[in-house]
C-alpha atoms as a PDB file:
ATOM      1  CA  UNK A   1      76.000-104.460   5.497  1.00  0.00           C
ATOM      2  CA  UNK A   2      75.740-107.576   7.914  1.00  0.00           C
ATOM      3  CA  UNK A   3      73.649-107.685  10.638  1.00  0.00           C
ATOM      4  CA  UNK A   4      76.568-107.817  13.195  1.00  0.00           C
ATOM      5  CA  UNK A   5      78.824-104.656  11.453  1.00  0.00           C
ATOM      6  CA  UNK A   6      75.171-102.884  12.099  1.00  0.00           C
ATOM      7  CA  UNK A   7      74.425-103.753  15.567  1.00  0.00           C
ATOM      8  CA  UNK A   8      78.116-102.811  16.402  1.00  0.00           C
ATOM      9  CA  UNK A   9      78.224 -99.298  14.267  1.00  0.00           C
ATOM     10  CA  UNK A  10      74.622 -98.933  16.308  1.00  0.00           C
ATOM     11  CA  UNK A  11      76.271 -99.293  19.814  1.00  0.00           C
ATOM     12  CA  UNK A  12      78.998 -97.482  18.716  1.00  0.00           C
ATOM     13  CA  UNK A  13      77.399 -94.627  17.805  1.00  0.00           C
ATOM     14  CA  UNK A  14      75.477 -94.882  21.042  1.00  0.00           C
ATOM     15  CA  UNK A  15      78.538 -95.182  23.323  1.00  0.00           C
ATOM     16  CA  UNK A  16      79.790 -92.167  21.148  1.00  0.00           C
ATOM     17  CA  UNK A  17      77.030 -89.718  22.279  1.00  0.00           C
ATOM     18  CA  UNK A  18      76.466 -91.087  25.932  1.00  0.00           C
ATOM     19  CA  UNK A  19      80.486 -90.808  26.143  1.00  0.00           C
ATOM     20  CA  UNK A  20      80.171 -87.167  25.369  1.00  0.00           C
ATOM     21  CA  UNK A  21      77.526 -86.231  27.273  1.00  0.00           C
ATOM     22  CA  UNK A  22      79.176 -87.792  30.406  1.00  0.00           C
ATOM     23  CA  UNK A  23      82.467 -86.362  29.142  1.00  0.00           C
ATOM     24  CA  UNK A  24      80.170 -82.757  29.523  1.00  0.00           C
ATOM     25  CA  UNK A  25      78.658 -83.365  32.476  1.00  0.00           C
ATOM     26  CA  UNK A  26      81.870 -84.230  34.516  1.00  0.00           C
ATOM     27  CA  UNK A  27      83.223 -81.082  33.034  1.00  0.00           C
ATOM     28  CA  UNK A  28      80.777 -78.680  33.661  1.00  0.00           C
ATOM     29  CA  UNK A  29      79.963 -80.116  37.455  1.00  0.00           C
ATOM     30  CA  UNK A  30      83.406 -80.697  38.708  1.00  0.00           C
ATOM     31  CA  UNK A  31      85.668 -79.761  35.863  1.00  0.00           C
ATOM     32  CA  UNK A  32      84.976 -75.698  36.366  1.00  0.00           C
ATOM     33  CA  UNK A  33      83.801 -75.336  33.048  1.00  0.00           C
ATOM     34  CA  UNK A  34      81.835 -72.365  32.636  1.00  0.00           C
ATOM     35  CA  UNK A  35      79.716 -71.112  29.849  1.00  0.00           C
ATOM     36  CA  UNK A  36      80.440 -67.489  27.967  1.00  0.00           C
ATOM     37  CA  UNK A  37      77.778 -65.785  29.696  1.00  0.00           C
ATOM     38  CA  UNK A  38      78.644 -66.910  32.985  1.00  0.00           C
ATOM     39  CA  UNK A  39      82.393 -65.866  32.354  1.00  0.00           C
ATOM     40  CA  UNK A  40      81.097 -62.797  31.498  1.00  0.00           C
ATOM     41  CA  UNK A  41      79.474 -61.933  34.660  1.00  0.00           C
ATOM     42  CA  UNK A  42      81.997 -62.878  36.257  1.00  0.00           C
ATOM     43  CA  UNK A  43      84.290 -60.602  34.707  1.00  0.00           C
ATOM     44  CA  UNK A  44      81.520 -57.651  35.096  1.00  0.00           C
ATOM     45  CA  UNK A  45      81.084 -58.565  38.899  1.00  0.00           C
ATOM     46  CA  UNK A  46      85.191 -58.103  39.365  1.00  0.00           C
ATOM     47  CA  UNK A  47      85.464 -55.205  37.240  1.00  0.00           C
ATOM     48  CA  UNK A  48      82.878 -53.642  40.095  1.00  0.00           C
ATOM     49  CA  UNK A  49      84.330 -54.661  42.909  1.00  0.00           C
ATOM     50  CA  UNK A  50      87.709 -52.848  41.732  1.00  0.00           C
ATOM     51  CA  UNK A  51      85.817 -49.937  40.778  1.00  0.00           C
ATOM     52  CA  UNK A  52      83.864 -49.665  44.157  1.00  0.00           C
ATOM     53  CA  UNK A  53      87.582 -50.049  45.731  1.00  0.00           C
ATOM     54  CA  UNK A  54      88.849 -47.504  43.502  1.00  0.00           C
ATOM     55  CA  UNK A  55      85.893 -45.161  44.797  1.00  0.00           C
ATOM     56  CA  UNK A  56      86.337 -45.927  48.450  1.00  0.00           C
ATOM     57  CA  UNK A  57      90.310 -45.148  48.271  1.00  0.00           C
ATOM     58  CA  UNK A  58      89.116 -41.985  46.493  1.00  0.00           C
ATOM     59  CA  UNK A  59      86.896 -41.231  49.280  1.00  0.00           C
ATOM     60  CA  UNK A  60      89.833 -42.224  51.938  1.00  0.00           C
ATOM     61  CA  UNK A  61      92.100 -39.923  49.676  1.00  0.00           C
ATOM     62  CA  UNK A  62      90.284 -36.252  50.775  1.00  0.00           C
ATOM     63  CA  UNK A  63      92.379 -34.262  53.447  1.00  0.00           C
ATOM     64  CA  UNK A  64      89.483 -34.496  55.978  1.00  0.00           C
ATOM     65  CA  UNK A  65      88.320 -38.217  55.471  1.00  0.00           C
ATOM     66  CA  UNK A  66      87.525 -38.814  58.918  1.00  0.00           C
ATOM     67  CA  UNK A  67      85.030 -35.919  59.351  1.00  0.00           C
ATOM     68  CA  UNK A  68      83.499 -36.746  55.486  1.00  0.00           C
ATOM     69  CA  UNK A  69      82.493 -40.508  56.833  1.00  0.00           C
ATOM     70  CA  UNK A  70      81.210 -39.170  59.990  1.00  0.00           C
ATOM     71  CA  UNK A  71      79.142 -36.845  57.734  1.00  0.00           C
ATOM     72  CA  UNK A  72      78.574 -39.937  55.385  1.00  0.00           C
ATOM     73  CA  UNK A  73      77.303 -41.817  58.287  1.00  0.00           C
ATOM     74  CA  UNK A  74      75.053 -39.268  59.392  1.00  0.00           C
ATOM     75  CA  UNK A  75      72.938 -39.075  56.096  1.00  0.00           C
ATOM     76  CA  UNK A  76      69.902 -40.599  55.894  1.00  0.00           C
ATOM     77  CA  UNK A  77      70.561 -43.993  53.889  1.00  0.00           C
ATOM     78  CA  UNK A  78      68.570 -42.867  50.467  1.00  0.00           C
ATOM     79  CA  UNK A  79      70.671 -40.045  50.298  1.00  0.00           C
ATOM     80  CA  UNK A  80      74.343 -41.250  50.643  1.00  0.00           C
ATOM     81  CA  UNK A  81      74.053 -42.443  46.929  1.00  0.00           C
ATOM     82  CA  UNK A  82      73.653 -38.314  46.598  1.00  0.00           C
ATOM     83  CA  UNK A  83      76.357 -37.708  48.663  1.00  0.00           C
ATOM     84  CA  UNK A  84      78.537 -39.839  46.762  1.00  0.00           C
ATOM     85  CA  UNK A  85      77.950 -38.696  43.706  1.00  0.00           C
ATOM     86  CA  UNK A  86      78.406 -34.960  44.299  1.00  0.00           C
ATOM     87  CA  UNK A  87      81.491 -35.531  45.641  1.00  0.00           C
ATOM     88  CA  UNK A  88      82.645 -37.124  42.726  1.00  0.00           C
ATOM     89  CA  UNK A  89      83.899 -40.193  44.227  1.00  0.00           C
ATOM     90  CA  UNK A  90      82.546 -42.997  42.080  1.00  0.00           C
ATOM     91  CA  UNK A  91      83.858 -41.496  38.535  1.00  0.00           C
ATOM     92  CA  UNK A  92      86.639 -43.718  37.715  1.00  0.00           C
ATOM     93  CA  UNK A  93      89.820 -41.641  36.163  1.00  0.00           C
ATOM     94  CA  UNK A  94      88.915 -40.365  32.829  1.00  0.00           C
ATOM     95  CA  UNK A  95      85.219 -41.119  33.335  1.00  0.00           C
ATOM     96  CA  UNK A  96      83.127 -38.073  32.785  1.00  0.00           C
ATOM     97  CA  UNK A  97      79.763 -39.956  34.283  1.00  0.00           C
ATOM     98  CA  UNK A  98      79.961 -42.828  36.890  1.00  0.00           C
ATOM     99  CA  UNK A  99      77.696 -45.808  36.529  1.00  0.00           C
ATOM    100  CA  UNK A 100      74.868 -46.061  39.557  1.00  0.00           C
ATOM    101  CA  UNK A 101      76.253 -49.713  40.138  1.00  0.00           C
ATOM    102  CA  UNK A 102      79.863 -48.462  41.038  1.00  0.00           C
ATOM    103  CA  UNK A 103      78.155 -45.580  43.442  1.00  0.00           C
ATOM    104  CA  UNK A 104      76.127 -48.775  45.153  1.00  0.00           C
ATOM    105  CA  UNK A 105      79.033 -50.552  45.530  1.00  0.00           C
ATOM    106  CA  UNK A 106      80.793 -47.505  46.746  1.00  0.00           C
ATOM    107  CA  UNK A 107      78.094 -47.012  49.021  1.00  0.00           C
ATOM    108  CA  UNK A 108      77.985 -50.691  50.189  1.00  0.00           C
ATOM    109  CA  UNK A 109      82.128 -50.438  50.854  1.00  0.00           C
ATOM    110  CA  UNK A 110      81.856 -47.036  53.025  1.00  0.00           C
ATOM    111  CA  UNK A 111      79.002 -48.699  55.290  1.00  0.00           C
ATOM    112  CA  UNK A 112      81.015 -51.362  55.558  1.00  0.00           C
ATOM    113  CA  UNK A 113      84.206 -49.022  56.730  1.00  0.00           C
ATOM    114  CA  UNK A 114      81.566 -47.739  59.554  1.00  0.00           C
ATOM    115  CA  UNK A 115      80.911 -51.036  61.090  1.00  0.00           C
ATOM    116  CA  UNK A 116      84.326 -51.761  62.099  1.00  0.00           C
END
């Protein structure tokens, strides 16, 4: 091989690999690219959120609502996640256990429904 064919496959090969890695980096930082496990936890973090809406409408749903979150607000903070959970509120249909992050969230939603 010549001398100049080598340089040039050289720099080629170069321009190649920094191409791609630029190519990458533009992708990742303002492209939205995302990586599996990031997508992921994303997905998980949604899937809550709907949940801990599902358990607040739940909560809403019971004849006497407005007396239950005065009750709810009345309990001492440690043991709302109690409350919750032996009212049966943060089991999502067909569950037959409820996951503690869905009775947090459910939790988190109600306070927030006695700030307003």
């Amino acid at each position: 091989m010549k001398p100049e064919m080598e340089m040039k496959m050289k720099y080629g090969g170069w321009g190649l690999v920094c191409g791609a890695i630029i190519a990458m980096v533009i992708g990742f930082v303002l492209g939205g690219w995302v990586t599996s496990s990031t997508t992921q936890n994303m997905s998980g973090e949604a899937v809550l959120a709907s949940q801990a809406a599902i358990c607040v409408a739940q909560y809403l749903k019971e004849p006497n609502s407005q007396e239950k979150l005065k009750e709810f607000e009345a309990i001492d903070n440690s043991k709302r996640y109690e409350f919750i959970e032996k009212g049966g509120w943060d089991k999502m249909p067909g569950q037959k256990e409820a996951s503690s992050g869905v009775r947090n969230a459910c939790v988190a939603g109600l306070e927030a429904l006695i700030k307003k």
